[in-house]
N, C-alpha and C. Protein backbone atom coordinates (compact mmCIF):
# COMPACT_ATOMS: atom_id res chain seq x y z
N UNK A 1 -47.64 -25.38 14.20
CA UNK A 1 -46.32 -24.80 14.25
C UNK A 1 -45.29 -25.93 14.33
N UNK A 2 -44.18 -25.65 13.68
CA UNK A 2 -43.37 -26.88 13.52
C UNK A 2 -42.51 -26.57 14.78
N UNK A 3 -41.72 -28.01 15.30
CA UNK A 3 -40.75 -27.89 16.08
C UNK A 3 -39.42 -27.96 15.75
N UNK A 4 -38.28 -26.71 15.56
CA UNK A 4 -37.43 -26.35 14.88
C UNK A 4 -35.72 -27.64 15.98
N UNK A 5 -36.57 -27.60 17.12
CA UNK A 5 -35.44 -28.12 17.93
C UNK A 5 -34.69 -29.12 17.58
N UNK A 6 -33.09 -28.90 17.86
CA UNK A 6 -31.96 -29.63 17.26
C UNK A 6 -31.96 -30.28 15.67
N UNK A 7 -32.49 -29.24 15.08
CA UNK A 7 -32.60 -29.39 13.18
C UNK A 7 -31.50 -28.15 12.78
N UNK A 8 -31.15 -28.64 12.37
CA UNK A 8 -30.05 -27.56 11.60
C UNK A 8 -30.90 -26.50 10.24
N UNK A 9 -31.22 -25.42 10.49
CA UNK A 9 -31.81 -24.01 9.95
C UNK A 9 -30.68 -23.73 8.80
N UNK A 10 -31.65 -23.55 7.99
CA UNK A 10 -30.78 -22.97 6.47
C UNK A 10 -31.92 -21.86 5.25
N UNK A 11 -31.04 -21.21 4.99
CA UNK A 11 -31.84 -20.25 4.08
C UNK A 11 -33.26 -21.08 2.84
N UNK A 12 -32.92 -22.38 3.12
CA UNK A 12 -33.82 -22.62 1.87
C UNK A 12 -34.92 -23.40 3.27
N UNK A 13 -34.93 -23.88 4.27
CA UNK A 13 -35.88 -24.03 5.47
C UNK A 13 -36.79 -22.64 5.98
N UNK A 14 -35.49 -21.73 6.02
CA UNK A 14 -36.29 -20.48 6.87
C UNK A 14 -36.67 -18.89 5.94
N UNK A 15 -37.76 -18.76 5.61
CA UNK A 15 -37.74 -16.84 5.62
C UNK A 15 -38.74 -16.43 6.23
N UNK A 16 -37.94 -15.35 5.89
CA UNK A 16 -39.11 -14.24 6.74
C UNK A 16 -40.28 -13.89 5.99
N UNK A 17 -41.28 -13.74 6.72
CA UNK A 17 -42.53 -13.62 6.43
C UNK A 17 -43.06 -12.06 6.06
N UNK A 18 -42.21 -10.82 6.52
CA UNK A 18 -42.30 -9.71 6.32
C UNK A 18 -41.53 -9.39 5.26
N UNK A 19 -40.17 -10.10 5.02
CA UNK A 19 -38.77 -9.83 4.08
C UNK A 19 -38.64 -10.74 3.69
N UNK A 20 -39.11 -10.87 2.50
CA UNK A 20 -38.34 -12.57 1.88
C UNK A 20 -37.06 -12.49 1.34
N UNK A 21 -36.64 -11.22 1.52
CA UNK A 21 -35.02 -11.16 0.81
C UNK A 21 -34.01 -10.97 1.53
N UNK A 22 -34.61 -11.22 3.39
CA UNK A 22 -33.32 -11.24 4.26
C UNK A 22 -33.21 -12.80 4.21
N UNK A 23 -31.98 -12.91 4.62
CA UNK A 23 -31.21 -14.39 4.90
C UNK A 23 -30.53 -14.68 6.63
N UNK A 24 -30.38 -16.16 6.50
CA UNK A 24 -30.41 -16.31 7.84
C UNK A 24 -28.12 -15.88 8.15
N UNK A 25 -28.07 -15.03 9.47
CA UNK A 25 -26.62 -15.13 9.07
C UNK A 25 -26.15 -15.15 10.57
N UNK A 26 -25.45 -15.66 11.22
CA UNK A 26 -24.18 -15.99 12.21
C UNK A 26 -23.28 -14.58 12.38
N UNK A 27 -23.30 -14.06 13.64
CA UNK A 27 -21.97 -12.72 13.54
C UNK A 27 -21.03 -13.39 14.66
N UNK A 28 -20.96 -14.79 14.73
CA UNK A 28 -20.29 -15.67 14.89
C UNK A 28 -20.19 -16.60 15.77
N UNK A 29 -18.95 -17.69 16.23
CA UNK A 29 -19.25 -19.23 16.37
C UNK A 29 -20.12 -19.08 17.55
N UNK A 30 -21.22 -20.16 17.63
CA UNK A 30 -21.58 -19.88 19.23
C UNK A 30 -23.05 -18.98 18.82
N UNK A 31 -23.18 -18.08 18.24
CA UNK A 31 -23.85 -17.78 17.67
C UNK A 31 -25.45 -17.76 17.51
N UNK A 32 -26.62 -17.04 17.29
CA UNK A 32 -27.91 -18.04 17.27
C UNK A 32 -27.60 -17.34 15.44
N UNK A 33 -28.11 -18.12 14.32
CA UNK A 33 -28.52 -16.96 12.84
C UNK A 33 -29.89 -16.39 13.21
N UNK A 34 -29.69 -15.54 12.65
CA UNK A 34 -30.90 -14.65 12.46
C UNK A 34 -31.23 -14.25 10.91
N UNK A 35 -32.31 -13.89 10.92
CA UNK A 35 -32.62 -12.73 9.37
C UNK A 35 -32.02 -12.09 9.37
N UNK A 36 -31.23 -11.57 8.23
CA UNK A 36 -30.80 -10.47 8.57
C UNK A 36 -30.04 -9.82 6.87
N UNK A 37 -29.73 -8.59 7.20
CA UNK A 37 -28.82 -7.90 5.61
C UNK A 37 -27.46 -7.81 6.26
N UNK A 38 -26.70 -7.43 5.01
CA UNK A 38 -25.51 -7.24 5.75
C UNK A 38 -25.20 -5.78 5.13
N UNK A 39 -24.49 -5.10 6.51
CA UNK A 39 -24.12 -3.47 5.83
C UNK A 39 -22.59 -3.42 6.21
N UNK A 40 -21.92 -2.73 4.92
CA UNK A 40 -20.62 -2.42 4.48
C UNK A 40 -20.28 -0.80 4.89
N UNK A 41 -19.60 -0.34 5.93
CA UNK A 41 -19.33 0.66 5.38
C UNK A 41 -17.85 1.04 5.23
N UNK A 42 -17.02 1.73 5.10
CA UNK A 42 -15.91 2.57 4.04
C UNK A 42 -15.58 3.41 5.21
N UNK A 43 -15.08 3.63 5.75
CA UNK A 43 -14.59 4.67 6.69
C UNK A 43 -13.35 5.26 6.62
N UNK A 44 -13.62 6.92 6.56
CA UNK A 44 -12.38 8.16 6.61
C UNK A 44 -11.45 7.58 7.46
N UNK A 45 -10.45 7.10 7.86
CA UNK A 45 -9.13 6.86 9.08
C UNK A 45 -9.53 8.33 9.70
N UNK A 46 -9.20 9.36 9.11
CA UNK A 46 -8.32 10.60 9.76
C UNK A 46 -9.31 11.72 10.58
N UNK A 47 -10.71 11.62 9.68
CA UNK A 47 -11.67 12.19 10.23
C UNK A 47 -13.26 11.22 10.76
N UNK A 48 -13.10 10.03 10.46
CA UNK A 48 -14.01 9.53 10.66
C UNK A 48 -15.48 9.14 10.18
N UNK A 49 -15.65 9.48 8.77
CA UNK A 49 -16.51 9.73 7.99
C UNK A 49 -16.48 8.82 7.31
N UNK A 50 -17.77 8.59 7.01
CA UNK A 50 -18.28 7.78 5.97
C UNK A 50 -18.13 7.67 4.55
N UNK A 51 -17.20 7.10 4.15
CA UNK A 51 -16.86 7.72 2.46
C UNK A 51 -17.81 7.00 1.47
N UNK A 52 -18.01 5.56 1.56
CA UNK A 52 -18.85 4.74 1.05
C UNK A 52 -19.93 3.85 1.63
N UNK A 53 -20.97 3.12 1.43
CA UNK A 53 -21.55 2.49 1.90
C UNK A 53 -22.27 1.27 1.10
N UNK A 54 -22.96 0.15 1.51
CA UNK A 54 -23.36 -0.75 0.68
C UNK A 54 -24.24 -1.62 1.72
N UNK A 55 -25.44 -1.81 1.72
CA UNK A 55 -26.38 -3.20 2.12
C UNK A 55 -26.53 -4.07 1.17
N UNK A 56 -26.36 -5.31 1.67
CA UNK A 56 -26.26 -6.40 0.93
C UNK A 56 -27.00 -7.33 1.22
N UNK A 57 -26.98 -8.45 0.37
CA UNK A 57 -27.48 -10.12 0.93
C UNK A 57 -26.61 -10.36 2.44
N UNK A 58 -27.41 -10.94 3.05
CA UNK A 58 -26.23 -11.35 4.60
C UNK A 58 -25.52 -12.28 4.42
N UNK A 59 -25.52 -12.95 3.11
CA UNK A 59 -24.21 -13.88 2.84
C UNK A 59 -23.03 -13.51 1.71
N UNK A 60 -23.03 -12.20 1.03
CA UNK A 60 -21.96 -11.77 0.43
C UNK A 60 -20.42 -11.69 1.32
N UNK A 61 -19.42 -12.04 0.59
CA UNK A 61 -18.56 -12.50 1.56
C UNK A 61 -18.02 -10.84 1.89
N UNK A 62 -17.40 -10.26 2.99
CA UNK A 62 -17.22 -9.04 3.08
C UNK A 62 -15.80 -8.66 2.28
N UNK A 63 -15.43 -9.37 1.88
CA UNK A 63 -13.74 -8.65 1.21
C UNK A 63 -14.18 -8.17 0.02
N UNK A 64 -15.31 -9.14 -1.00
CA UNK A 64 -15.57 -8.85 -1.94
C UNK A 64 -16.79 -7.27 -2.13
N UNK A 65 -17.51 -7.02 -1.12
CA UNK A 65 -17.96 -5.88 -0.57
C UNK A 65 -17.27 -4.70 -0.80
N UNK A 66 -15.73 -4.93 -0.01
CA UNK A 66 -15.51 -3.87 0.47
C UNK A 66 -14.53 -3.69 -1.09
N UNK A 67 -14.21 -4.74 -1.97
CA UNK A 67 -13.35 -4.15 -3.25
C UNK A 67 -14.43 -3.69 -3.99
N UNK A 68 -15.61 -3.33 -4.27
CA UNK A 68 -16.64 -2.71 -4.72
C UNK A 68 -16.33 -1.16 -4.00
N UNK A 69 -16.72 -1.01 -2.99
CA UNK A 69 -16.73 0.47 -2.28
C UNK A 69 -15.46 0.98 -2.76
N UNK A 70 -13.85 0.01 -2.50
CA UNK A 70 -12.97 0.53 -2.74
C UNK A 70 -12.59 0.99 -4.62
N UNK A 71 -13.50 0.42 -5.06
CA UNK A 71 -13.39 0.48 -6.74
C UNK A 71 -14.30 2.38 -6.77
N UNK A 72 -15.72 2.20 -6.53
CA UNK A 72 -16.42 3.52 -6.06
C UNK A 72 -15.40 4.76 -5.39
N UNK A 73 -14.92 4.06 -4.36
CA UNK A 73 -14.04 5.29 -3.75
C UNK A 73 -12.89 6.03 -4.46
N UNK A 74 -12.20 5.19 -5.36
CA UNK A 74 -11.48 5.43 -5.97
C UNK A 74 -11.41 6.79 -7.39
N UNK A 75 -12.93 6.65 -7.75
CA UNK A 75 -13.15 7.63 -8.55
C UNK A 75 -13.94 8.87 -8.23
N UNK A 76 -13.95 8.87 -6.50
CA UNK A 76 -14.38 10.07 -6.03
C UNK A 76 -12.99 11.13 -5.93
N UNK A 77 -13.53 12.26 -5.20
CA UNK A 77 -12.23 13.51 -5.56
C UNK A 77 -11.00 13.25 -4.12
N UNK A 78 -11.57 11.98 -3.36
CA UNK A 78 -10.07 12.22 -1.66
C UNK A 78 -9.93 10.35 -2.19
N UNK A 79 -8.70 10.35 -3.51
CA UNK A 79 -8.58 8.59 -3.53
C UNK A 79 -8.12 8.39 -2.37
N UNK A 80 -8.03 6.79 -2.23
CA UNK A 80 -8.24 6.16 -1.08
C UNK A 80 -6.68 5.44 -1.48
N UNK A 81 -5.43 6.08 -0.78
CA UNK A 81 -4.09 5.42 -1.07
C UNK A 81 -4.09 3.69 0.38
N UNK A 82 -4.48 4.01 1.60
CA UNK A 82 -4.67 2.65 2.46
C UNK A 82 -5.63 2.33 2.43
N UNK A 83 -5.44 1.02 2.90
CA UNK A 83 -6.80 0.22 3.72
C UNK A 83 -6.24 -0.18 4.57
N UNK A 84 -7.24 -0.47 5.89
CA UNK A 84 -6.97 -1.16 7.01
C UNK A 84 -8.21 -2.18 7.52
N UNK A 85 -7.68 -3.39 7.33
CA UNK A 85 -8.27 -4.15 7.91
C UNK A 85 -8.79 -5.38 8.86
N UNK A 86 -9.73 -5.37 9.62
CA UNK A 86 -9.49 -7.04 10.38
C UNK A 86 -8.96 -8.22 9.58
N UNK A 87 -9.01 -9.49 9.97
CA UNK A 87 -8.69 -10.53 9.80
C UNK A 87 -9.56 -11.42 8.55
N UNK A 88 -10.56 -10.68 8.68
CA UNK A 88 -11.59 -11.56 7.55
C UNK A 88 -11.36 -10.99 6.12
N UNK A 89 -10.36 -9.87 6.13
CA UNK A 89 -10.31 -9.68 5.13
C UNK A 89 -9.17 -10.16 4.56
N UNK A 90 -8.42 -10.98 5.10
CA UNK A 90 -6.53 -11.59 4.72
C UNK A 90 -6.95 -12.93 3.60
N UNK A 91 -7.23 -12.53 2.49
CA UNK A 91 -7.88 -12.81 1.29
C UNK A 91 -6.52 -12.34 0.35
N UNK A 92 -5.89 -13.52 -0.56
CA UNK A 92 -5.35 -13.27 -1.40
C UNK A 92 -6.26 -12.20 -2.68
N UNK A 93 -7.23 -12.65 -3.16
CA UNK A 93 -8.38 -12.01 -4.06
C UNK A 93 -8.26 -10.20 -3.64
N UNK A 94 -8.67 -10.38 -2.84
CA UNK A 94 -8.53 -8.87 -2.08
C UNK A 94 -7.66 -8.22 -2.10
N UNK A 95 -6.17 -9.24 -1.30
CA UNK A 95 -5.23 -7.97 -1.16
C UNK A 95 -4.17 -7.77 -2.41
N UNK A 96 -4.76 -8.85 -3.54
CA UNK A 96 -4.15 -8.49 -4.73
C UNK A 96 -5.01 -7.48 -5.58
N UNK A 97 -6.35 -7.39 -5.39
CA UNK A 97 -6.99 -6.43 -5.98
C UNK A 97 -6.50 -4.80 -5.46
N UNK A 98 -6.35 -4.58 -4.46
CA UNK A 98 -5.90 -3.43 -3.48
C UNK A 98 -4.48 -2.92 -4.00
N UNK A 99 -3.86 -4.21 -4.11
CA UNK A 99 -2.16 -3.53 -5.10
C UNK A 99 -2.65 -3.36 -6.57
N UNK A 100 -3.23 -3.97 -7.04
CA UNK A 100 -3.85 -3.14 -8.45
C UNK A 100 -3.88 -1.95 -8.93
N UNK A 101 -5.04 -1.61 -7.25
CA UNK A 101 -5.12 0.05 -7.64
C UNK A 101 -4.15 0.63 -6.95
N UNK A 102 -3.32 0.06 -6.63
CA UNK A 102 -2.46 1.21 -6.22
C UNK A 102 -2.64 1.24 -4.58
N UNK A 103 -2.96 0.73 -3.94
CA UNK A 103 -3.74 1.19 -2.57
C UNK A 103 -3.22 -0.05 -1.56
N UNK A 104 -2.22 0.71 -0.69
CA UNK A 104 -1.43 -0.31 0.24
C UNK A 104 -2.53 -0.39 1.88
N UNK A 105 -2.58 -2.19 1.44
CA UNK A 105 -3.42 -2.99 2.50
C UNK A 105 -2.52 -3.03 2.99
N UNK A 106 -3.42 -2.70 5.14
CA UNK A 106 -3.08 -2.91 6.24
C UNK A 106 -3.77 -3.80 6.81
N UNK A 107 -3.91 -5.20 6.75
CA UNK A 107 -4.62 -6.24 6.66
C UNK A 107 -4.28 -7.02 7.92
N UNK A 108 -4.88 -7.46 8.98
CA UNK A 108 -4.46 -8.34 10.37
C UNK A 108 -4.63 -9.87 9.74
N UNK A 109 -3.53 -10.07 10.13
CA UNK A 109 -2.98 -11.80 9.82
C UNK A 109 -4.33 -12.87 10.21
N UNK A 110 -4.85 -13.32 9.52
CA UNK A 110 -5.79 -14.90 10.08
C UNK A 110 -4.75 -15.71 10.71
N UNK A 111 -5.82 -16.50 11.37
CA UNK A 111 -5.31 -17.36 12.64
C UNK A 111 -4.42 -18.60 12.02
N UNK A 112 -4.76 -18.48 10.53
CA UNK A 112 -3.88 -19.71 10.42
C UNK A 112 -2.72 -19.21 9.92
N UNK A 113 -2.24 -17.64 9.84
CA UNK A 113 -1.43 -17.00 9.07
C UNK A 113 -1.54 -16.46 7.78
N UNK A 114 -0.86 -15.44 7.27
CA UNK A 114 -1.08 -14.42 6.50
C UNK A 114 -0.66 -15.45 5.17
N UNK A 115 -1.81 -15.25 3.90
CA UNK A 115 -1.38 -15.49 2.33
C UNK A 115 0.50 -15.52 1.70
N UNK A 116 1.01 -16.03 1.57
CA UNK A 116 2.03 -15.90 0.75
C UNK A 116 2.77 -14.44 -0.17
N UNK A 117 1.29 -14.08 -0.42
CA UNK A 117 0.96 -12.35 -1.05
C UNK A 117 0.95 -11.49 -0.56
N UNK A 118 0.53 -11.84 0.89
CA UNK A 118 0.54 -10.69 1.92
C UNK A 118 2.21 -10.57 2.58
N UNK A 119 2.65 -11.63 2.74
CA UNK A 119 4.44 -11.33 3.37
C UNK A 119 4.94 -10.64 2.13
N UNK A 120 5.18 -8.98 2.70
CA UNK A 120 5.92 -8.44 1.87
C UNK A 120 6.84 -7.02 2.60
């Protein structure tokens, strides 16, 4: 058995032996990674429901996730006029895709401050 101590762990060092298609991922700093998928979901504001969903690789970045669901949601029968979201999503890419369709982002400012695109 190897000794992993103070080596820095990376997807092409570590898989899993049951799942070779989970990846190692951080739910943040401080952190241990683990195996793991990553799951997306889409949530009703008003009633609470699940409108869309998506499991992924655990390293797809989540903005780009959630403009997939929001592309899906869009051609179901309750369109999706907001979004609201944390901080990881204050992505120019994103919140210009979101005015595209028509669909006004409620997006929380990153720590280093909000895109240029987003002051509006």
């Amino acid at each position: 058995m190897r000794n992993w101590k103070d080596q820095r762990r990376s997807n092409k060092t570590h898989a899993s032996a049951t799942d070779p298609q989970a990846k190692l991922m951080r739910k943040g700093d401080g952190q241990p990674a683990k195996l793991s998928y990553g799951a997306h979901v889409l949530m009703d504001n008003r009633h609470g429901l699940c409108a869309e969903l998506e499991v992924t690789d655990a390293t797809d970045a989540e903005h780009r996730v959630a403009d997939r669901l929001l592309g899906r949601a869009r051609r179901r029968r309750w369109p999706v006029r907001t979004v609201g979201a944390d901080k990881g999503y204050c992505v120019r890419e994103f919140i210009a895709r979101c005015r595209q369709r028509r669909i006004r982002p409620h997006v929380a400012a990153a720590a280093a401050g909000r895109p240029e695109e987003t002051r509006r």
